[in-house]
Protein backbone atom coordinates (compact mmCIF):
# COMPACT_ATOMS: atom_id res chain seq x y z
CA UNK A 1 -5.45 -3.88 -20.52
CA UNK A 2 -3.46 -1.48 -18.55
CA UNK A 3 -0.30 -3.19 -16.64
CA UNK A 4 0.41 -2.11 -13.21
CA UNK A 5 3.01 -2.99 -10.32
CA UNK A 6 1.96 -2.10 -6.63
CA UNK A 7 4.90 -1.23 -4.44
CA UNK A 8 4.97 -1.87 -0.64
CA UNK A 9 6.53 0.57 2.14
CA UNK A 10 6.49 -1.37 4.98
CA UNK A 11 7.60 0.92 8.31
CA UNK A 12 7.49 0.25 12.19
CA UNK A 13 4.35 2.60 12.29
CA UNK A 14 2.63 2.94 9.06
CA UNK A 15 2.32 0.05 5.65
CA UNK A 16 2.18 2.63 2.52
CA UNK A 17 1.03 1.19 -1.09
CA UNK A 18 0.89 2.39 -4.42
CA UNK A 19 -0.32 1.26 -8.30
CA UNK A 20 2.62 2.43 -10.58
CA UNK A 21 1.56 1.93 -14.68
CA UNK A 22 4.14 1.16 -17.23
CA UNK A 23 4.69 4.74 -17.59
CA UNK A 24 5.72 5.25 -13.87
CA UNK A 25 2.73 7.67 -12.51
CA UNK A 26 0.90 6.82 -9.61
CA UNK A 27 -2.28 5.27 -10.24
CA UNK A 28 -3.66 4.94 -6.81
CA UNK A 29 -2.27 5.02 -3.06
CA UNK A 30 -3.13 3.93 0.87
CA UNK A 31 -2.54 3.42 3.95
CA UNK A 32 -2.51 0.91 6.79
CA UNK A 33 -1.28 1.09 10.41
CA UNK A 34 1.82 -1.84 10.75
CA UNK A 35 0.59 -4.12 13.34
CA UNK A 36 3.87 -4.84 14.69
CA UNK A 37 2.64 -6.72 17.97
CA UNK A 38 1.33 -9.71 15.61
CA UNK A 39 4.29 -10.53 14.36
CA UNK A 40 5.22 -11.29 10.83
CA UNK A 41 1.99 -13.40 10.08
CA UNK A 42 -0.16 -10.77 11.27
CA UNK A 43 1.93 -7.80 9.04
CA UNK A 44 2.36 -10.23 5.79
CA UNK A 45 -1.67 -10.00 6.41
CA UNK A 46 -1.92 -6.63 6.53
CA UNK A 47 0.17 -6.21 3.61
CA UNK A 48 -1.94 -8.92 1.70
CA UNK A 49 -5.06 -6.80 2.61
CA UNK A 50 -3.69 -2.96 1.54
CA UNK A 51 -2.67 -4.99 -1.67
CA UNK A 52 -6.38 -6.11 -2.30
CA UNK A 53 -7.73 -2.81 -1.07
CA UNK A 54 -5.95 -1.01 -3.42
CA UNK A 55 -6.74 -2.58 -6.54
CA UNK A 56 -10.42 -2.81 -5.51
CA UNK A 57 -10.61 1.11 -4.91
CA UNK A 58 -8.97 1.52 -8.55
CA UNK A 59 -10.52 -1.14 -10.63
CA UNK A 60 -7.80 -3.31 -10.78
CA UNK A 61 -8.21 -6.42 -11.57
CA UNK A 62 -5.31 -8.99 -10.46
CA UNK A 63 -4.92 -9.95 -13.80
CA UNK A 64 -3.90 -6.52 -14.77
CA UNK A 65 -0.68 -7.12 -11.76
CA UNK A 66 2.23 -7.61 -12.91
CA UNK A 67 3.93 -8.04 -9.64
CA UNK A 68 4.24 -6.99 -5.77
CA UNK A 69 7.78 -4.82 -5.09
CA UNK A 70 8.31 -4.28 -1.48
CA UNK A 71 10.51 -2.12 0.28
CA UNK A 72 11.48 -3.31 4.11
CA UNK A 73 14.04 -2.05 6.70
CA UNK A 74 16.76 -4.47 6.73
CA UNK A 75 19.18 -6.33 6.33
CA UNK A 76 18.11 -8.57 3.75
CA UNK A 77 19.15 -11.09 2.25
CA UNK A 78 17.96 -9.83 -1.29
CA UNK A 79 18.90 -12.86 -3.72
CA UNK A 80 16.83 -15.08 -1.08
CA UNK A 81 13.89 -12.87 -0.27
CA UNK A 82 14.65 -12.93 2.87
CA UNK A 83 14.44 -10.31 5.73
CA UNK A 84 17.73 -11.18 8.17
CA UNK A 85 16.41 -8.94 11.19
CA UNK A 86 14.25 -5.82 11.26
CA UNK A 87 14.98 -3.66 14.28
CA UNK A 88 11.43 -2.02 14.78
CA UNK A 89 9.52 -5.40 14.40
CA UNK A 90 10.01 -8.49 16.68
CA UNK A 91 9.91 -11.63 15.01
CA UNK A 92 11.43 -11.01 11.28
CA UNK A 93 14.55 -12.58 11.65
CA UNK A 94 15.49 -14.80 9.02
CA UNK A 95 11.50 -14.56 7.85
CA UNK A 96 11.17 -15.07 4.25
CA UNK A 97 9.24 -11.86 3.36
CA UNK A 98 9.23 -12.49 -0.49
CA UNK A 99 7.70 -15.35 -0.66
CA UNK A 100 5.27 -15.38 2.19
CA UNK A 101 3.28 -12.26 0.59
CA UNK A 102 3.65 -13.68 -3.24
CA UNK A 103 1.90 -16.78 -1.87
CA UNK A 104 -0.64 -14.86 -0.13
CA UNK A 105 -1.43 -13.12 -2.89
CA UNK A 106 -1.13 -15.39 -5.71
CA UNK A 107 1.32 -12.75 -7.47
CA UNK A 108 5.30 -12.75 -7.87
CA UNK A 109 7.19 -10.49 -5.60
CA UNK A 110 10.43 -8.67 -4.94
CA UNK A 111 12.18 -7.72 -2.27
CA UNK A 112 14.55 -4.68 -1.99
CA UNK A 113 15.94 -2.65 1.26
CA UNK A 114 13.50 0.65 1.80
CA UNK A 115 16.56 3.43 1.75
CA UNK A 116 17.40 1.77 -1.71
CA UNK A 117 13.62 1.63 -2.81
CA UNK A 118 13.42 5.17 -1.99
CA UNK A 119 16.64 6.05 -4.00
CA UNK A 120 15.18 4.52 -6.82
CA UNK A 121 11.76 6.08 -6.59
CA UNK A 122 13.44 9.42 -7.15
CA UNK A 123 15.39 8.24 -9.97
CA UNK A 124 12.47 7.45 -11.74
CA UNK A 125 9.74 9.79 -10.72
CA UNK A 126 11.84 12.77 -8.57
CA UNK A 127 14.64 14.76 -8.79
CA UNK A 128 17.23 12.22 -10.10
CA UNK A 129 15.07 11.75 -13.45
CA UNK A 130 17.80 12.81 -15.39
CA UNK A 131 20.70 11.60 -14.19
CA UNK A 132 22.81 8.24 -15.11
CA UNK A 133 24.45 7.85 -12.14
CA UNK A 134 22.73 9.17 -8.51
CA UNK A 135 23.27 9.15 -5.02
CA UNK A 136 20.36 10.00 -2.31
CA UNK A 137 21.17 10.43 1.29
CA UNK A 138 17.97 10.12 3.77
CA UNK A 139 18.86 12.33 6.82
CA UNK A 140 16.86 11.11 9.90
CA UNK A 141 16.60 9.11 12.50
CA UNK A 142 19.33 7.67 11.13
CA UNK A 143 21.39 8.39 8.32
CA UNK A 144 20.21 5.67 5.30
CA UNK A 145 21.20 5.80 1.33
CA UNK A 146 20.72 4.82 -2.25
CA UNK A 147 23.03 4.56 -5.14
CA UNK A 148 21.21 4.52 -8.44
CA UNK A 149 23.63 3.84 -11.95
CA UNK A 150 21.89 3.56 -15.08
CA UNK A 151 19.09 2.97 -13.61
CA UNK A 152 20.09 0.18 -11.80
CA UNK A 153 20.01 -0.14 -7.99
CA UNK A 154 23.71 -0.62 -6.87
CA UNK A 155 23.40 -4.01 -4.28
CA UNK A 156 27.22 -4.69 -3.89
CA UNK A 157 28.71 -8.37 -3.58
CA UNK A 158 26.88 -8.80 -0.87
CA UNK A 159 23.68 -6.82 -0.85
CA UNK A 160 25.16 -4.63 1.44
CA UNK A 161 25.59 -1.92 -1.25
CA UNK A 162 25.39 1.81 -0.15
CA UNK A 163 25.72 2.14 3.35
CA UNK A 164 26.16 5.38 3.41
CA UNK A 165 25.69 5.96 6.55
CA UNK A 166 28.14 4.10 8.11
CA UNK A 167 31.19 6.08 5.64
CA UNK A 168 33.91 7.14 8.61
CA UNK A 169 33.77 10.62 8.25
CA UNK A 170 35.91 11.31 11.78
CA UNK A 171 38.43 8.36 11.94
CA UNK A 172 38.13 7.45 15.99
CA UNK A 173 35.14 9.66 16.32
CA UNK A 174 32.09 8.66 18.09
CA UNK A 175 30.85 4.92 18.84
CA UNK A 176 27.86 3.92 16.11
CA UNK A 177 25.77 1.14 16.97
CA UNK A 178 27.46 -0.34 14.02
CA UNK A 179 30.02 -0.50 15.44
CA UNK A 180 32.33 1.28 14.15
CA UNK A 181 33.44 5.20 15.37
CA UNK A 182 33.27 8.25 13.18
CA UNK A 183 30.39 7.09 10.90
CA UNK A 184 28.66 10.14 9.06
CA UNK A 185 25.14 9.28 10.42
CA UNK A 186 26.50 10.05 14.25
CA UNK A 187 27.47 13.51 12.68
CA UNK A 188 24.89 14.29 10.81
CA UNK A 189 21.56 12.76 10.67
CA UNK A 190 18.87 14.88 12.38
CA UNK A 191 18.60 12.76 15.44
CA UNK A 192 22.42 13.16 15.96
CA UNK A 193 22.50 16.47 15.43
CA UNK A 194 19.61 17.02 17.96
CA UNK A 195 21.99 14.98 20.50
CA UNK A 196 24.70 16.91 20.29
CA UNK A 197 22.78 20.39 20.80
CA UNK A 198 21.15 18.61 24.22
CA UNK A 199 24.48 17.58 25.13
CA UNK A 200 25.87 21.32 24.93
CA UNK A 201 23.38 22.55 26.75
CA UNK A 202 24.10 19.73 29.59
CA UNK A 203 27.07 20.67 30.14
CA UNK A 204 26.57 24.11 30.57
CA UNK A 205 27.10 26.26 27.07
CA UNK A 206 24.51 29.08 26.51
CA UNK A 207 22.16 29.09 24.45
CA UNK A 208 18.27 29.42 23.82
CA UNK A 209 17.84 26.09 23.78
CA UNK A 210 18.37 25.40 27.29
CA UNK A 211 14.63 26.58 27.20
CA UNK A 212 13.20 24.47 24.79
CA UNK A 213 14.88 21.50 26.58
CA UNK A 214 13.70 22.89 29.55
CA UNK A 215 10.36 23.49 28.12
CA UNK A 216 9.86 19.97 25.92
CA UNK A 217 12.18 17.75 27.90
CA UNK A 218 13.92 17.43 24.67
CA UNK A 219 15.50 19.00 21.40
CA UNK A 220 14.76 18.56 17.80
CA UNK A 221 16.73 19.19 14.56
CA UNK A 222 13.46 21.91 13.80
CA UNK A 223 14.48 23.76 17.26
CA UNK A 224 18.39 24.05 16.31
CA UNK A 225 17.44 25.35 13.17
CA UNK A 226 14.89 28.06 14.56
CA UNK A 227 17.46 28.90 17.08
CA UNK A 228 19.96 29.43 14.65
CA UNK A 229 17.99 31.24 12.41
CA UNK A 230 17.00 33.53 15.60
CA UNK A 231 20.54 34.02 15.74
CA UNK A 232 21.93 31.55 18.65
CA UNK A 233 25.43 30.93 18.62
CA UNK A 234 25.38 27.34 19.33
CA UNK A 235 22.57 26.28 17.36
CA UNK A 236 24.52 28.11 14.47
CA UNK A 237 28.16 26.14 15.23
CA UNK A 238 26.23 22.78 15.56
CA UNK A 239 24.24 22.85 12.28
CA UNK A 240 27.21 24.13 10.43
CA UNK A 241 28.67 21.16 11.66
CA UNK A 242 26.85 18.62 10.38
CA UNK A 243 26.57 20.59 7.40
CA UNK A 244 30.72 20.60 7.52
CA UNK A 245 30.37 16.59 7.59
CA UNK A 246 27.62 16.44 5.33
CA UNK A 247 30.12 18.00 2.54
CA UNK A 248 32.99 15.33 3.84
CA UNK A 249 30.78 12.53 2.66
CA UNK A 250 29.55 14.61 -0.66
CA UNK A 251 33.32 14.77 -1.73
CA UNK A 252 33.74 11.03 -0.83
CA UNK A 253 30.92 10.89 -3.03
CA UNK A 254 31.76 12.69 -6.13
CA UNK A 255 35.26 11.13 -6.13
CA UNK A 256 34.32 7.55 -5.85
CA UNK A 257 31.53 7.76 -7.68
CA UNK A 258 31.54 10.61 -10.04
CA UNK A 259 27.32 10.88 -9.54
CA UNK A 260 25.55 13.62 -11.25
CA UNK A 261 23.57 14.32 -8.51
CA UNK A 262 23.54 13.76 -4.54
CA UNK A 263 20.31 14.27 -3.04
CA UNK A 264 19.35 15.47 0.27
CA UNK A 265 16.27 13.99 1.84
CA UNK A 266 14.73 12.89 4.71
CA UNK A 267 13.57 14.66 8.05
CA UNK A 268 16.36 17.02 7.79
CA UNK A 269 16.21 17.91 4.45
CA UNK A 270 13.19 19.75 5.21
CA UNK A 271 14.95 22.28 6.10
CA UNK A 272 15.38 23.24 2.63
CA UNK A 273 18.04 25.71 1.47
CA UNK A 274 18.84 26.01 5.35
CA UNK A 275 20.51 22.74 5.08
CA UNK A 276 21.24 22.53 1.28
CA UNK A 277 23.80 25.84 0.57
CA UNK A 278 25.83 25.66 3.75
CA UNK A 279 26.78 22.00 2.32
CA UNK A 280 27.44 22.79 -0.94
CA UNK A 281 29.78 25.85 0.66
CA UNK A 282 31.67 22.91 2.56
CA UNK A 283 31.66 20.76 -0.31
CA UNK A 284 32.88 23.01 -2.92
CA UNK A 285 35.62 24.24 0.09
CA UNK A 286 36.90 20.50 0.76
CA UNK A 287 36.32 19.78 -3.13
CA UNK A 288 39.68 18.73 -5.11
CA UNK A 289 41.14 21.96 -6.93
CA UNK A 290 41.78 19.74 -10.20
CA UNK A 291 38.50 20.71 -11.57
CA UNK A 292 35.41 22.33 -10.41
CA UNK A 293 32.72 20.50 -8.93
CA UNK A 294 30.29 18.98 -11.49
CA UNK A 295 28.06 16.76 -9.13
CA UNK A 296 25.39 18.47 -8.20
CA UNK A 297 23.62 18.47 -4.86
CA UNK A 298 19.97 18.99 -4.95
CA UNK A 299 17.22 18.18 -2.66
CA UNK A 300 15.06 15.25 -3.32
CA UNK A 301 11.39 16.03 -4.10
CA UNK A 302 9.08 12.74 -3.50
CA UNK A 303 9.29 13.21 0.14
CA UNK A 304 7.64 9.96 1.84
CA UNK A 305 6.14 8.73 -1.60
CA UNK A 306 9.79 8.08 -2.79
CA UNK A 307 9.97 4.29 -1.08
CA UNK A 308 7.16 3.08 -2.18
CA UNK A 309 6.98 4.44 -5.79
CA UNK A 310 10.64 2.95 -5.91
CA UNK A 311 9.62 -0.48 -4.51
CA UNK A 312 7.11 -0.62 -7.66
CA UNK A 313 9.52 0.56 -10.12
CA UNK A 314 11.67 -2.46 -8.81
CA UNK A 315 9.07 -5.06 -9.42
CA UNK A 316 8.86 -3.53 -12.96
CA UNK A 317 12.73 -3.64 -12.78
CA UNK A 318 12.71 -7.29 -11.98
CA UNK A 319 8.99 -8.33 -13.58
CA UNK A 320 8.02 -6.07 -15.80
CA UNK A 321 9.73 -7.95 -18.69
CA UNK A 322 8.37 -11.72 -17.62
């Protein structure tokens, strides 16, 4: 009898699932819209149904389950099972996620935080495969991350583990909602960057797009790029920008971790070598001059897949051996 997990993406829009075998491949996937306006109950139910749907469109029988892994915004309390708040859903705070599903669905469960489900998913199935120790940085509307040592999720003493985002790359820089000022994500996730190109053209520089704001009533990380590629001035000093930042966190990276790999996705990654070779320029330029750069930076290759084929791969993690 073939053993499988099923991982759980659970997002403000969309509910992702996916069978994952022993071997990690993907042995079936859907899709249901989050109904966010119910509530917890009414998303635990929906995530009890897209369980059921897909082992009946793949033959799997819940005796074949080894366990549920789900992957939820956060925070979490991860020991507990327990989601602390979720920002893009009313109603989750202090809601004990875990073990409201496993008891819906008569199966164990785990609980892990979606950037690090995602990190995970590319350790195992996507472009961190090889490596022992990896680090993936998800550049979009915000700025999340995942820290992956032998094959391990890193959680910290606190489950607040890999917070990338919220590194100070620009000590007294801009405000985060964290908080705190100079955080990398204010400098450059793709929303950010798309801020700080509107608020150029605001206040008065030149530049192409003053059009597409003028056009769209707003700018996007894919319009900066496009302008800079058409050769715009400002579109090129902003992306090179966040690229410059990008490389500040890289080195922060390497040195505290000493990762074979950083990976680059997210919204902004798609961007491909656009984004990826001016930050390995900055990174090898700000790199320390005792040795050459060994981490390498790569971009990640699951795309949206990665969260919930790494939320499976943790309920192996965790259940696989029970």
């Amino acid at each position: 009898m073939t053993r499988m997990c099923i991982g759980i993406d659970l997002g403000g829009t969309f509910t992702k699932f996916a069978l994952l075998d022993e071997q990690m491949r993907l042995a079936g996937q859907c899709q249901l819209d989050t109904p966010a306006a119910q509530g917890p109950e009414g998303v635990v139910g929906v995530m009890a149904e897209g369980c059921r749907q897909l082992m009946q469109e793949n033959n799997v029988s819940p005796a074949q389950v080894v366990g549920v892994g789900i992957g939820s915004p956060g925070p979490l309390d991860l020991d507990a099972g327990v989601v602390i708040a979720m920002p893009n859903i009313p109603g989750f705070d202090h809601f004990p996620l875990r073990d409201r599903l496993s008891g819906k669905l008569g199966l164990p469960a785990t609980l892990e935080n979606d950037a690090n489900a995602a990190a995970l998913g590319e350790h195992l199935c996507g472009s961190g495969r090889s490596a022992r120790v990896m680090v993936l940085l998800t550049l979009g509307t915000g700025l999340g991350g995942g820290i992956v040592i032998d094959g391990k999720v890193l959680h910290g003493a606190h489950s607040m583990g890999a917070e990338i985002g919220h590194m100070i790359v620009a000590p007294e820089g801009e405000l985060c909602g964290c908080g705190q000022r100079g955080c990398i994500e204010r400098y450059a996730s793709a929303a950010f960057l798309a801020l700080r190109a509107r608020r150029a053209v605001e206040s008065g520089r030149e530049s192409s797009l003053a059009g597409v704001l003028a056009a769209k009533g707003q700018i996007d990380s894919r319009d900066v790029n496009q302008a800079r590629q058409a050769g715009d001035a400002l579109a090129a000093e902003i992306w090179d920008q966040a690229c410059y930042y990008l490389g500040i966190a890289c080195v922060s990276l390497a040195r505290l971790l000493d990762p074979d790999v950083i990976l680059l996705g997210g919204g902004l990654a798609k961007a491909g070598e656009d984004l990826l070779e001016p930050t390995r320029r900055h990174f090898i330029r700000q790199h320390w001059q005792l040795t050459p750069p060994r981490t390498r930076l790569e971009l990640a290759s699951l795309g949206n897949d990665a969260g919930v084929i790494g939320a499976a791969g943790q309920a192996w993690s965790v259940l696989g051996k029970r």
